[in-house]
Protein backbone atom coordinates (compact mmCIF):
# COMPACT_ATOMS: atom_id res chain seq x y z
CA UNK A 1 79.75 136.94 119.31
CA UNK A 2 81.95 134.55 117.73
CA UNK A 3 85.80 133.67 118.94
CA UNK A 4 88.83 133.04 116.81
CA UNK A 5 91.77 131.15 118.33
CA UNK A 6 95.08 129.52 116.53
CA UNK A 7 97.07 127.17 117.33
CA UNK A 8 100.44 125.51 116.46
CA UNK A 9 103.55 125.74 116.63
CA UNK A 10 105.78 128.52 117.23
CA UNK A 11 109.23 127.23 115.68
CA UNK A 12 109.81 125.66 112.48
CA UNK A 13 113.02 124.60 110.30
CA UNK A 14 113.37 126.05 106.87
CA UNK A 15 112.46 123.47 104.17
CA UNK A 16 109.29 122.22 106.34
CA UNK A 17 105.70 122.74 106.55
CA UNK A 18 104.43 125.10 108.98
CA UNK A 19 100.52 123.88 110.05
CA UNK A 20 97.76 126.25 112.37
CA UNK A 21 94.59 125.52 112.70
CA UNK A 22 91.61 128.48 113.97
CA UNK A 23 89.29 126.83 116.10
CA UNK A 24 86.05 129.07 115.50
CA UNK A 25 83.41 129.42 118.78
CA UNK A 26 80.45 131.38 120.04
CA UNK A 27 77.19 132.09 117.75
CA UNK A 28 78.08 130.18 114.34
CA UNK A 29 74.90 131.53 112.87
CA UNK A 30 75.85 134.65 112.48
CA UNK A 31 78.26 133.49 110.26
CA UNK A 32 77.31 130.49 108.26
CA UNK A 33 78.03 132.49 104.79
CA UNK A 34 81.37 133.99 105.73
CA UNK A 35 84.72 133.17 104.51
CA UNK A 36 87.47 132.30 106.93
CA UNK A 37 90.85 133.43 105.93
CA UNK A 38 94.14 133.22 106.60
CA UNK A 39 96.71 136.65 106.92
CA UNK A 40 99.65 137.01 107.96
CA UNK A 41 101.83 140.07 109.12
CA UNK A 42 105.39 139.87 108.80
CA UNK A 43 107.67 142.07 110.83
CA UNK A 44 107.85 145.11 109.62
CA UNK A 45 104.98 144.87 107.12
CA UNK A 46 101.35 145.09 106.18
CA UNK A 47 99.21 143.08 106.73
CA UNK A 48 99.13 139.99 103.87
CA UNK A 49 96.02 137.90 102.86
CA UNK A 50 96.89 134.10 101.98
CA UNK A 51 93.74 132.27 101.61
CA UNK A 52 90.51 131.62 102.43
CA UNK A 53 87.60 128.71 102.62
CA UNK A 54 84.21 129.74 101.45
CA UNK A 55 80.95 128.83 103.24
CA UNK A 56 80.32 126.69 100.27
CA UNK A 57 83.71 125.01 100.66
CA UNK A 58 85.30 126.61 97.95
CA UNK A 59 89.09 127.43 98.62
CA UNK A 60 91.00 130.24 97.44
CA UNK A 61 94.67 131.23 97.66
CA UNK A 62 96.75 134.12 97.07
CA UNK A 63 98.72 133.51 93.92
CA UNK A 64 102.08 134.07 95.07
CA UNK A 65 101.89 131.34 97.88
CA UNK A 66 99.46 128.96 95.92
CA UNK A 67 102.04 126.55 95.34
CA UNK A 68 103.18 126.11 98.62
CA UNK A 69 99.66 127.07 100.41
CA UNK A 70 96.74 124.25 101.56
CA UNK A 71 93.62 125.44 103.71
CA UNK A 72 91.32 123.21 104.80
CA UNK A 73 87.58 122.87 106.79
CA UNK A 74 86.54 120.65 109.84
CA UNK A 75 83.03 121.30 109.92
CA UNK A 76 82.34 118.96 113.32
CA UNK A 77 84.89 120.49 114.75
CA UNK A 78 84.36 124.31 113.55
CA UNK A 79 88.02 124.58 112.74
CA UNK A 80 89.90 125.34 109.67
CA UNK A 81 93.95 124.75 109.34
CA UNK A 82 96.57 126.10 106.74
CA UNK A 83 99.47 124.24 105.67
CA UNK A 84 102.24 126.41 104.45
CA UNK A 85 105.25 124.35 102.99
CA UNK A 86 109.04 124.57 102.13
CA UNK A 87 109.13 127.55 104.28
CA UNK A 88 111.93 129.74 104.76
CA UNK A 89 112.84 132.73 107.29
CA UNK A 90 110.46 135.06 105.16
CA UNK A 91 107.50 133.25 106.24
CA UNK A 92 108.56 134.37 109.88
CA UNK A 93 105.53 136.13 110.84
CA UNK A 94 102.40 136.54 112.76
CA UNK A 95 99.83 134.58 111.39
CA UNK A 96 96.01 135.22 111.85
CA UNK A 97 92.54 133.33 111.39
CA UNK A 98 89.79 135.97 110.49
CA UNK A 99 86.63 135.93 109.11
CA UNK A 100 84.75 138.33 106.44
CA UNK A 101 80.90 138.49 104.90
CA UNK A 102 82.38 138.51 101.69
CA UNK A 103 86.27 137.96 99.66
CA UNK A 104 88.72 140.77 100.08
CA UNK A 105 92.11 140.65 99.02
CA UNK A 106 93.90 143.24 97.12
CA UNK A 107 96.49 141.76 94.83
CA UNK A 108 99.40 143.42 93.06
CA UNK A 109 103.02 143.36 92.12
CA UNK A 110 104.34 139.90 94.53
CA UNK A 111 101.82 140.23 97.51
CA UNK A 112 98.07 140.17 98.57
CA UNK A 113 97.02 143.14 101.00
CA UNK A 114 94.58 142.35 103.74
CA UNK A 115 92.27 145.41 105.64
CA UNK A 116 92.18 145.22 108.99
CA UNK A 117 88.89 146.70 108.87
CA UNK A 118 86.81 143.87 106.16
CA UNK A 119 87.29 140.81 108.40
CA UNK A 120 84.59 140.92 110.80
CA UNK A 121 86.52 138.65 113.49
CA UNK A 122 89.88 138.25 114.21
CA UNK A 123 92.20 135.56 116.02
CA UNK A 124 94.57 137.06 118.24
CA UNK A 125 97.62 136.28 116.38
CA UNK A 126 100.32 133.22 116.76
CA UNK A 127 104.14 134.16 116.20
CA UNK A 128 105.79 131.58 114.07
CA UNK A 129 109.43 131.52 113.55
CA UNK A 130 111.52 129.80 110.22
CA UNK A 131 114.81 129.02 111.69
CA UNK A 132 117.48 126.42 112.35
């Protein structure tokens, strides 16, 4: 069984970079070759894949937020963080760590879908807020 948890903040101003980091524990083995991934729900909406970091260490990002979107590995540590910058109070949200066998995102029109149902583990979810 392997555990998901995020961490960071829970308020940030508009204009600055909102960081999390998933600290990943239990059986690792099971899931040396998965990708862990970033989604977000914001209120109101689906559920919305930004990113992920390959078992290989490749990185890939949704192309709507690439600009503003960095996601990162700490091996000795089993963690992996996401910087999100220049945020505003549409990146209000609840933002979750999860991790898949294999790359799912669904991307059309301004926004990358994420199903529940391909990540095989899931963080419980941190709130953040963009506001003054």
């Amino acid at each position: 069984q392997v555990q998901l948890q995020e961490s960071g903040p829970d308020l940030v101003k508009p204009s600055q970079t909102l960081s999390l980091t998933c600290s990943v524990s239990g059986d690792s083995s099971t899931t040396s070759n998965y990708y862990w991934n970033w989604i977000r729900q914001p209120p109101g909406k689906g559920l919305e894949w930004m990113g992920a970091i390959g078992y290989d260490g490749s990185i890939y990002y949704s192309p709507f937020l690439k600009s503003r979107t960095s996601i990162s590995r700490d091996t000795s540590k089993n963690q992996f963080s996401l910087q999100l910058s220049s945020v505003t109070p549409e990146d209000t949200a609840v933002y979750y760590c999860a991790i898949a066998p294999q790359m799912n995102s669904y991307c059309s029109g301004y926004v990358c879908q994420a199903l529940r149902h391909e990540y095989e583990y899931w963080g419980q979810g941190t709130q953040v807020t963009v506001s003054s």
